[in-house]
C-alpha atoms as a PDB file:
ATOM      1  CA  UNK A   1     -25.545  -7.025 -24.149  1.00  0.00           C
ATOM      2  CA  UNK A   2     -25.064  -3.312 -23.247  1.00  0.00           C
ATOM      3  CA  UNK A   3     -23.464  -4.569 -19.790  1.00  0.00           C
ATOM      4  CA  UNK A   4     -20.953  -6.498 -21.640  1.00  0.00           C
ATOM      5  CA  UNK A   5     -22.766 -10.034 -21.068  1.00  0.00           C
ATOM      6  CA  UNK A   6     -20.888 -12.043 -23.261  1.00  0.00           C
ATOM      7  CA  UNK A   7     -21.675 -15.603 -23.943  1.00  0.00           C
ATOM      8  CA  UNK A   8     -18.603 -16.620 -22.637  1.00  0.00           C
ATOM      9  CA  UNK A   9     -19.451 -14.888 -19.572  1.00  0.00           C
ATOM     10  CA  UNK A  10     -23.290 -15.953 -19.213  1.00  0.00           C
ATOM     11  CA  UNK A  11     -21.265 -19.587 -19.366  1.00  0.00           C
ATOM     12  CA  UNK A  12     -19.055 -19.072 -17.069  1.00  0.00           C
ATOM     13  CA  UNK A  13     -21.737 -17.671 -14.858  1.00  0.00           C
ATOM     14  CA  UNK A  14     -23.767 -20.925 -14.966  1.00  0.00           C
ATOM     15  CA  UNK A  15     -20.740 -22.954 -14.707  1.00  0.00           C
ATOM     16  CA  UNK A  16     -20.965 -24.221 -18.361  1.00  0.00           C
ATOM     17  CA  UNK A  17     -17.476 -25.546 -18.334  1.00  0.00           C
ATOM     18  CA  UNK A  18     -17.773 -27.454 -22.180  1.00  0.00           C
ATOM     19  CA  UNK A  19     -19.652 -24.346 -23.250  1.00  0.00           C
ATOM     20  CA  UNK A  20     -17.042 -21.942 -22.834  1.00  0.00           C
ATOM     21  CA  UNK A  21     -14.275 -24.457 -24.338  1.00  0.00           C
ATOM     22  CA  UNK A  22     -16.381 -24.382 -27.387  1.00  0.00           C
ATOM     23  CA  UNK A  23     -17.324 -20.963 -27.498  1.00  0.00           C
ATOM     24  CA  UNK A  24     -12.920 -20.239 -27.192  1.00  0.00           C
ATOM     25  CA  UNK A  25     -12.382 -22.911 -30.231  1.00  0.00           C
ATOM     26  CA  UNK A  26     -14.454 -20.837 -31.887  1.00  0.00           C
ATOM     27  CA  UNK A  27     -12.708 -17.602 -31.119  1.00  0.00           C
ATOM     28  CA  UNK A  28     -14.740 -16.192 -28.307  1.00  0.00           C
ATOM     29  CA  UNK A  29     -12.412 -14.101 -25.797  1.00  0.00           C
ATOM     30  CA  UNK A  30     -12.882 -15.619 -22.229  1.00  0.00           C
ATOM     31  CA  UNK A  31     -10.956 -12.284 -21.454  1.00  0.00           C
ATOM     32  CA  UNK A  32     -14.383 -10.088 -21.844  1.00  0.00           C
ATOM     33  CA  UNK A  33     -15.486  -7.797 -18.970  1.00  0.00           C
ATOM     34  CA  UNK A  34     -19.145  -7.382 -17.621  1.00  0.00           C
ATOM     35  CA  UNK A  35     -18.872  -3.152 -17.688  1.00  0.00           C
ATOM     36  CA  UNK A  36     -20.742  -2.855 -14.566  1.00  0.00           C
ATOM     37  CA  UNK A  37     -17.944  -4.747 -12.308  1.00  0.00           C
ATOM     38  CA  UNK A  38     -15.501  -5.743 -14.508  1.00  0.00           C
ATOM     39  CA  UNK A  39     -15.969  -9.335 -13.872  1.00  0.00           C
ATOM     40  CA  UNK A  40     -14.281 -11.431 -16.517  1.00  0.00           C
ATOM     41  CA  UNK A  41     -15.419 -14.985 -16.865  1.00  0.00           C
ATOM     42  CA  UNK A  42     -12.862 -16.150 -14.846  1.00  0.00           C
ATOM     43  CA  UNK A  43     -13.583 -13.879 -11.761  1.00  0.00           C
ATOM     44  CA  UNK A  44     -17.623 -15.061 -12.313  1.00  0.00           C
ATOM     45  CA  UNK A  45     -16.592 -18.210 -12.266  1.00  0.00           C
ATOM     46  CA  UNK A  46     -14.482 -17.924  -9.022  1.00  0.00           C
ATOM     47  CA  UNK A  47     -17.181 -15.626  -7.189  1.00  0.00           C
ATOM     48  CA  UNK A  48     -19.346 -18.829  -7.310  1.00  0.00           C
ATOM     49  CA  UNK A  49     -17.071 -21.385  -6.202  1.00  0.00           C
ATOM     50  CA  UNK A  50     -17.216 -23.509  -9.624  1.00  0.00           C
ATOM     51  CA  UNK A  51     -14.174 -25.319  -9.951  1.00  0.00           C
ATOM     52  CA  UNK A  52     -14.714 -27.399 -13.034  1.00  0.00           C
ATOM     53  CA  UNK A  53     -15.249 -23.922 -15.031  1.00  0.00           C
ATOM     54  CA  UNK A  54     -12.326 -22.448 -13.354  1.00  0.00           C
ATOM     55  CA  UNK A  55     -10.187 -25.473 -14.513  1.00  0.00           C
ATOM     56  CA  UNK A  56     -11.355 -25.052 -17.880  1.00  0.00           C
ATOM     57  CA  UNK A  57     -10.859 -21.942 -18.147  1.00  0.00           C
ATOM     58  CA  UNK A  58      -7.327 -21.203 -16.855  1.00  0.00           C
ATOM     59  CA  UNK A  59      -6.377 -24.943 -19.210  1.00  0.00           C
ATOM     60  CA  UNK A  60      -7.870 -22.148 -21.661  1.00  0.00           C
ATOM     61  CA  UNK A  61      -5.533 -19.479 -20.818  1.00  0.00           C
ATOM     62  CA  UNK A  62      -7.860 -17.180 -18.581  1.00  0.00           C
ATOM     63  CA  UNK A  63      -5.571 -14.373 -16.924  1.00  0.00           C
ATOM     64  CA  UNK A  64      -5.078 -15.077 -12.722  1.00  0.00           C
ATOM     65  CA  UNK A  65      -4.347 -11.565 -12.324  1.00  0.00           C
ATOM     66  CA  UNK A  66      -7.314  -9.944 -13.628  1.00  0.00           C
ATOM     67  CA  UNK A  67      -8.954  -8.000 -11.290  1.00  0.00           C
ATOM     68  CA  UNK A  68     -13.075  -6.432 -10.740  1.00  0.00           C
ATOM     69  CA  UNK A  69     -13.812  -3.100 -10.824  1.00  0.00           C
ATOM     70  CA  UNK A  70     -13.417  -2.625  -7.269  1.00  0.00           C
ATOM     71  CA  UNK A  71      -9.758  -4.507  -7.473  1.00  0.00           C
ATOM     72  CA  UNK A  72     -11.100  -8.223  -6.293  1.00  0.00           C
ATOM     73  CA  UNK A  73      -8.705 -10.627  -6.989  1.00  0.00           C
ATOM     74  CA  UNK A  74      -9.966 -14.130  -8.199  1.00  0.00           C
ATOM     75  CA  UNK A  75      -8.543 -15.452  -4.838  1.00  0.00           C
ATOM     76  CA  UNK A  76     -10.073 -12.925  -2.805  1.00  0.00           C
ATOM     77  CA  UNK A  77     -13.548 -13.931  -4.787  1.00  0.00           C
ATOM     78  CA  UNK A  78     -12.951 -17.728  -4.291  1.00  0.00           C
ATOM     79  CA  UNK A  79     -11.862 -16.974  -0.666  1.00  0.00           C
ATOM     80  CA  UNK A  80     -15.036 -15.673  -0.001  1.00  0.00           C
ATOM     81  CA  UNK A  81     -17.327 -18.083  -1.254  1.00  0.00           C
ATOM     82  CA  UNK A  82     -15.081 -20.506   0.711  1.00  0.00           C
ATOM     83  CA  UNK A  83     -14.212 -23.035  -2.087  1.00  0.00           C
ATOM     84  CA  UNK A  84     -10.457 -24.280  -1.193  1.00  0.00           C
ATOM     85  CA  UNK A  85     -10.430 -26.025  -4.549  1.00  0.00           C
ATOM     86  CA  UNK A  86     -10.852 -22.841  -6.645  1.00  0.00           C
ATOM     87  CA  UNK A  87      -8.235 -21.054  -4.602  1.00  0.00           C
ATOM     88  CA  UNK A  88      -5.524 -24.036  -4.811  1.00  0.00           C
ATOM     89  CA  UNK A  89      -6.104 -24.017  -8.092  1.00  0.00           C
ATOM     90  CA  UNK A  90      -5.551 -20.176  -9.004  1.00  0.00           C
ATOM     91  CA  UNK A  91      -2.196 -20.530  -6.940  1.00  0.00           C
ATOM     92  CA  UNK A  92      -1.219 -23.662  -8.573  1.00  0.00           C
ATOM     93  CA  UNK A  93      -1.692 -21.576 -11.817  1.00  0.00           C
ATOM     94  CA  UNK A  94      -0.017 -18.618 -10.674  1.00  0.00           C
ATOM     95  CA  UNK A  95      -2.121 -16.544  -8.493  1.00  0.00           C
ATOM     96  CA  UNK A  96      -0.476 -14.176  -5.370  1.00  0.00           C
ATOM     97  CA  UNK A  97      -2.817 -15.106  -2.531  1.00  0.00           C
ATOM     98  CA  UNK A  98      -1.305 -12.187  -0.872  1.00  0.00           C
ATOM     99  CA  UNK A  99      -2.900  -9.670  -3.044  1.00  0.00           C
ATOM    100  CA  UNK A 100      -6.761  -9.202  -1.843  1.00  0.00           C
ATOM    101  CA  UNK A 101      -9.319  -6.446  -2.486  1.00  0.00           C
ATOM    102  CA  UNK A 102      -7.359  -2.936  -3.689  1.00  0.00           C
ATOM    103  CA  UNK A 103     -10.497  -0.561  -2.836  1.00  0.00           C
ATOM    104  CA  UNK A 104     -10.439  -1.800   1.027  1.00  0.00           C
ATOM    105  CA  UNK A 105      -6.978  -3.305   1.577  1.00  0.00           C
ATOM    106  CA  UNK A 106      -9.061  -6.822   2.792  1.00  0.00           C
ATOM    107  CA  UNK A 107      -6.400  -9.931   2.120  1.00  0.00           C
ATOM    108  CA  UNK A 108      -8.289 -13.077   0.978  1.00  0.00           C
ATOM    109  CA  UNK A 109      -7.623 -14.491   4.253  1.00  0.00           C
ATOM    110  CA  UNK A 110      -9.645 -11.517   6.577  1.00  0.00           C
ATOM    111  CA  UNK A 111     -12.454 -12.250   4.101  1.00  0.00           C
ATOM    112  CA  UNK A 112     -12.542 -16.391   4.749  1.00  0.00           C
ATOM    113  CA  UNK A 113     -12.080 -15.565   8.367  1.00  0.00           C
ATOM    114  CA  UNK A 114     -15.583 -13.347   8.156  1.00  0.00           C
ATOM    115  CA  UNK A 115     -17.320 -15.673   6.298  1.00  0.00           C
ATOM    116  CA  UNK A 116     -15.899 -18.100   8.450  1.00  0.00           C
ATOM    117  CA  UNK A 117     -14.201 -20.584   5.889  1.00  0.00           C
ATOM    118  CA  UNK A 118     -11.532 -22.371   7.895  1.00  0.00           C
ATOM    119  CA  UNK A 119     -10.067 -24.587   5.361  1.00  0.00           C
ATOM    120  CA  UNK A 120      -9.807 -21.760   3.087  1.00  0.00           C
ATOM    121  CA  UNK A 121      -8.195 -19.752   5.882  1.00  0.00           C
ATOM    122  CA  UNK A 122      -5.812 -22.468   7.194  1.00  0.00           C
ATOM    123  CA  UNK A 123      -4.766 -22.983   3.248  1.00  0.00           C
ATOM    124  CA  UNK A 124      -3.886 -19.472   3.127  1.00  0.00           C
ATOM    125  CA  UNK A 125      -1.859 -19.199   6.422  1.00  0.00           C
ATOM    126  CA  UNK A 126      -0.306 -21.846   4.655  1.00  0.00           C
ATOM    127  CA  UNK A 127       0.913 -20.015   1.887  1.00  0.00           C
ATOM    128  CA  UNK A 128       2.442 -17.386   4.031  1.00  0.00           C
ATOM    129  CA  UNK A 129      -0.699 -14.820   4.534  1.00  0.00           C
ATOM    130  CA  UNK A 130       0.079 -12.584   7.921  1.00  0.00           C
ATOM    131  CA  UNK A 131      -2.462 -13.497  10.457  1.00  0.00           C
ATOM    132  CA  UNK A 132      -2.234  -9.875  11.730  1.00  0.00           C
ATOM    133  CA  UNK A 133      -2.742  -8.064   8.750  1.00  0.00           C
ATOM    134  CA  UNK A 134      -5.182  -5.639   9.029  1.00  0.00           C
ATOM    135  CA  UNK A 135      -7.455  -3.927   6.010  1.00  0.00           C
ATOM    136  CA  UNK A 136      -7.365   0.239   5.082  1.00  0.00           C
ATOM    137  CA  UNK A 137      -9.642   0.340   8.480  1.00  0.00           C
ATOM    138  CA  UNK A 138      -7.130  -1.159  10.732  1.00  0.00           C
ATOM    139  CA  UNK A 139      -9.342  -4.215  11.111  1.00  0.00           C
ATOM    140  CA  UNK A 140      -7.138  -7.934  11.557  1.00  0.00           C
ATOM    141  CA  UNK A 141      -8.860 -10.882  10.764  1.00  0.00           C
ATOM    142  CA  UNK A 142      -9.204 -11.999  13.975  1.00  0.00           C
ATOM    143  CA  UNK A 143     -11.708  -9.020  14.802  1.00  0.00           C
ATOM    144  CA  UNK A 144     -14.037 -10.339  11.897  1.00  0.00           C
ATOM    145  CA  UNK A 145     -13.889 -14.026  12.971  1.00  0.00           C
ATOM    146  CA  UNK A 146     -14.552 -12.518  16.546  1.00  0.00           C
ATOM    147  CA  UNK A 147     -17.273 -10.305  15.471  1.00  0.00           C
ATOM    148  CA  UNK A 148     -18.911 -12.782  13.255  1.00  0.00           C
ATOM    149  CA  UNK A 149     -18.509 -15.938  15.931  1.00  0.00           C
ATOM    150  CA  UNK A 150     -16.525 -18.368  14.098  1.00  0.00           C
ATOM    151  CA  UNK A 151     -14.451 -20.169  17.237  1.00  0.00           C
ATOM    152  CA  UNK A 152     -12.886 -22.192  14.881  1.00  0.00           C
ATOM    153  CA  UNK A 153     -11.589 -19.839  12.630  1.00  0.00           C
ATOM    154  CA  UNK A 154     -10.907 -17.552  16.117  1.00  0.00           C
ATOM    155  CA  UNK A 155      -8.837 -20.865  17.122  1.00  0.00           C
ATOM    156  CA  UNK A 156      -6.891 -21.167  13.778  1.00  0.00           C
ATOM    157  CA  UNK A 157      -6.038 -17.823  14.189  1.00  0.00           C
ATOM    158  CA  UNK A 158      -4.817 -17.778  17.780  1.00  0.00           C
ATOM    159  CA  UNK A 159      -2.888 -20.968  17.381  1.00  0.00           C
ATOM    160  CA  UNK A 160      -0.761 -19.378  14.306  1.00  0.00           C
ATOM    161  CA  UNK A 161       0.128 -16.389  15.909  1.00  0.00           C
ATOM    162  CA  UNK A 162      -2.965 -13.780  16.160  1.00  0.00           C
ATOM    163  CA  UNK A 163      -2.337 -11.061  18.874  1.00  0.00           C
ATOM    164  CA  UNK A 164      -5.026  -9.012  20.068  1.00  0.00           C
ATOM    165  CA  UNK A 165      -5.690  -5.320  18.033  1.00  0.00           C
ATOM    166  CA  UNK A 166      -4.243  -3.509  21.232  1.00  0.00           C
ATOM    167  CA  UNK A 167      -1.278  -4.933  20.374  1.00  0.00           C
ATOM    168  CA  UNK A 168      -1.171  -5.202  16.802  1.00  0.00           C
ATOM    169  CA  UNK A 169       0.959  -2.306  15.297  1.00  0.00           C
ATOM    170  CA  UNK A 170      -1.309  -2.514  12.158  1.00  0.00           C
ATOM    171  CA  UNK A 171      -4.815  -2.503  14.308  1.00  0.00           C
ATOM    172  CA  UNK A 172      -6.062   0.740  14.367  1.00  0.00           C
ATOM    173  CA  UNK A 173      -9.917   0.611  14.054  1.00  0.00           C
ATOM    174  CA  UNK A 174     -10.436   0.566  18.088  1.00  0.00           C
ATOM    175  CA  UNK A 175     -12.157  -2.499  18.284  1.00  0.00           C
ATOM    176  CA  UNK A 176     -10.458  -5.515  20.436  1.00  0.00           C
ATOM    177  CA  UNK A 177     -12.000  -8.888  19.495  1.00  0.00           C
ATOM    178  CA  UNK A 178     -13.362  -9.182  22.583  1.00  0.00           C
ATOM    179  CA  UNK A 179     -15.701  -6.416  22.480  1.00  0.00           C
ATOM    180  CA  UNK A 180     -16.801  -7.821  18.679  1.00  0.00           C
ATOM    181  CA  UNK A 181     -17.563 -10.744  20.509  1.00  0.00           C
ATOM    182  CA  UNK A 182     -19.210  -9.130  23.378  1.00  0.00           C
ATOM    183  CA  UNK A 183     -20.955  -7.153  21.359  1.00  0.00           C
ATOM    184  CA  UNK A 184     -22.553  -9.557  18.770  1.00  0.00           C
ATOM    185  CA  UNK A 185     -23.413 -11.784  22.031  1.00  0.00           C
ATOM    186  CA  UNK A 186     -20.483 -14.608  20.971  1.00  0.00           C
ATOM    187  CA  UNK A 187     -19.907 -15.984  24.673  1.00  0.00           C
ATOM    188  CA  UNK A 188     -17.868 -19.505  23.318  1.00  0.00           C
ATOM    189  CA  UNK A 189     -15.689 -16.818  21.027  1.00  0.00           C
ATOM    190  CA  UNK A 190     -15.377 -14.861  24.133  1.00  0.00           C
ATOM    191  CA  UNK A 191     -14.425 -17.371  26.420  1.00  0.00           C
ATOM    192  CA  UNK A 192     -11.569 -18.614  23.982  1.00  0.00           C
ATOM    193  CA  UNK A 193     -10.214 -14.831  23.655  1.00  0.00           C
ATOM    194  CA  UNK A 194     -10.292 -13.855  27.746  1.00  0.00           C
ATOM    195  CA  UNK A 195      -8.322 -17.741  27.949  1.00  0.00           C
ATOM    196  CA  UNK A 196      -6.073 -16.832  25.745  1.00  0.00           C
ATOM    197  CA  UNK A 197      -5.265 -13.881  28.071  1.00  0.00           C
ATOM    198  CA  UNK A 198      -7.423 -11.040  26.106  1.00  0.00           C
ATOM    199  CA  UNK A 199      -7.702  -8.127  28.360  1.00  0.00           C
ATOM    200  CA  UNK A 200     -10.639  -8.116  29.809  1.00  0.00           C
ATOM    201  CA  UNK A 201     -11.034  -4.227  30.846  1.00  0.00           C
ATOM    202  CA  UNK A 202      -9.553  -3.256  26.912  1.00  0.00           C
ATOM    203  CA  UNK A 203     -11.909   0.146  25.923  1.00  0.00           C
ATOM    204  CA  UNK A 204     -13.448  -0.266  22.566  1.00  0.00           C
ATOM    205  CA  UNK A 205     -11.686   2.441  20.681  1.00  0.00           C
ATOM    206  CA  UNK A 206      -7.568   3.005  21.294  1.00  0.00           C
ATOM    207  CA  UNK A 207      -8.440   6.804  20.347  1.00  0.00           C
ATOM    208  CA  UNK A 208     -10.297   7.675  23.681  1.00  0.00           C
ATOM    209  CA  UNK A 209     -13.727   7.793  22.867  1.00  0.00           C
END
């Protein structure tokens, strides 16, 4: 099609694992790229959590390291949709969870921790992620689990190390998880942070405003 819909990539898309093996015996490149977000089947596949067609592929010879348009990795795309077996697989097969999202500097563990997968986001602690790492905005993951109200994931984080974005030398977006809690009306989120010993009185920017 004119936006590069492939059949290989319409199977990956529904998750037609036997498909696409076919469609490869019979020459098709499962390396194609939809031109509008330079999804390959591989990163489709991965966006939607389907591990069977992500095991076929990659026993196929799809490419870990392919990235969208927007510089997604096929961990970052699994991370979000929160399937652990996709992303054990991809590192299995080769994958650096530690690279994320390029355009926004978001690891594949800040985006389980917003979506609040904490299986996905113990997984990648794990394998060595940085708890504190913050995105191009200075935002940890902590801050999105806070803001979004996942206690567990707000638990994980706090029991492997997370400090609070005053005190993070990487945090520089102004917001404490506290007031993303506060804010978004999170009082069990809020509760763990202040017994943790977040400062209570901590303004919401660092910058004085």
């Amino acid at each position: 099609s004119s936006d590069g819909l492939s059949p290989a990539y319409t199977a990956a898309k529904e998750g037609h694992s036997e498909v696409l093996v076919l469609l490869a015996e019979h020459g098709a490149s499962i390396h194609s790229r939809r031109r509008s977000t330079g999804a390959t089947p591989l990163l489709t596949a991965c966006r939607n959590g389907q591990v069977h067609t992500v095991k076929a592929l990659l026993g196929i010879g799809a490419d870990v390291t392919v990235t969208t348009a927007d510089g997604a990795t096929a961990v970052y795309l699994a991370s979000q949709r929160g399937s652990l077996p996709v992303v054990q697989l991809l590192v299995q097969h080769g994958a650096d969870p530690h690279k994320g999202r390029s355009s926004s500097g978001g690891s594949p563990l800040a985006v389980a921790c917003h979506f609040g997968h904490v299986h996905v986001a113990s997984y990648l602690i794990e394998q060595g992620l940085d708890v504190n790492q913050a995105n191009s905005a200075g935002t940890p993951p902590l801050v999105f689990a806070a803001q979004a109200g996942h206690l567990d994931v707000v638990q994980l984080l706090l029991k492997h190390g997370a400090v609070f974005a005053s005190e993070s030398r990487q945090g520089s977006s102004g917001i404490t998880p506290l007031f993303a809690a506060c804010q978004e009306g999170h009082s069990s989120v809020a509760q763990e942070l202040l017994v943790h010993g977040h400062p209570v009185d901590v303004a919401e920017a660092q910058h004085g405003f």
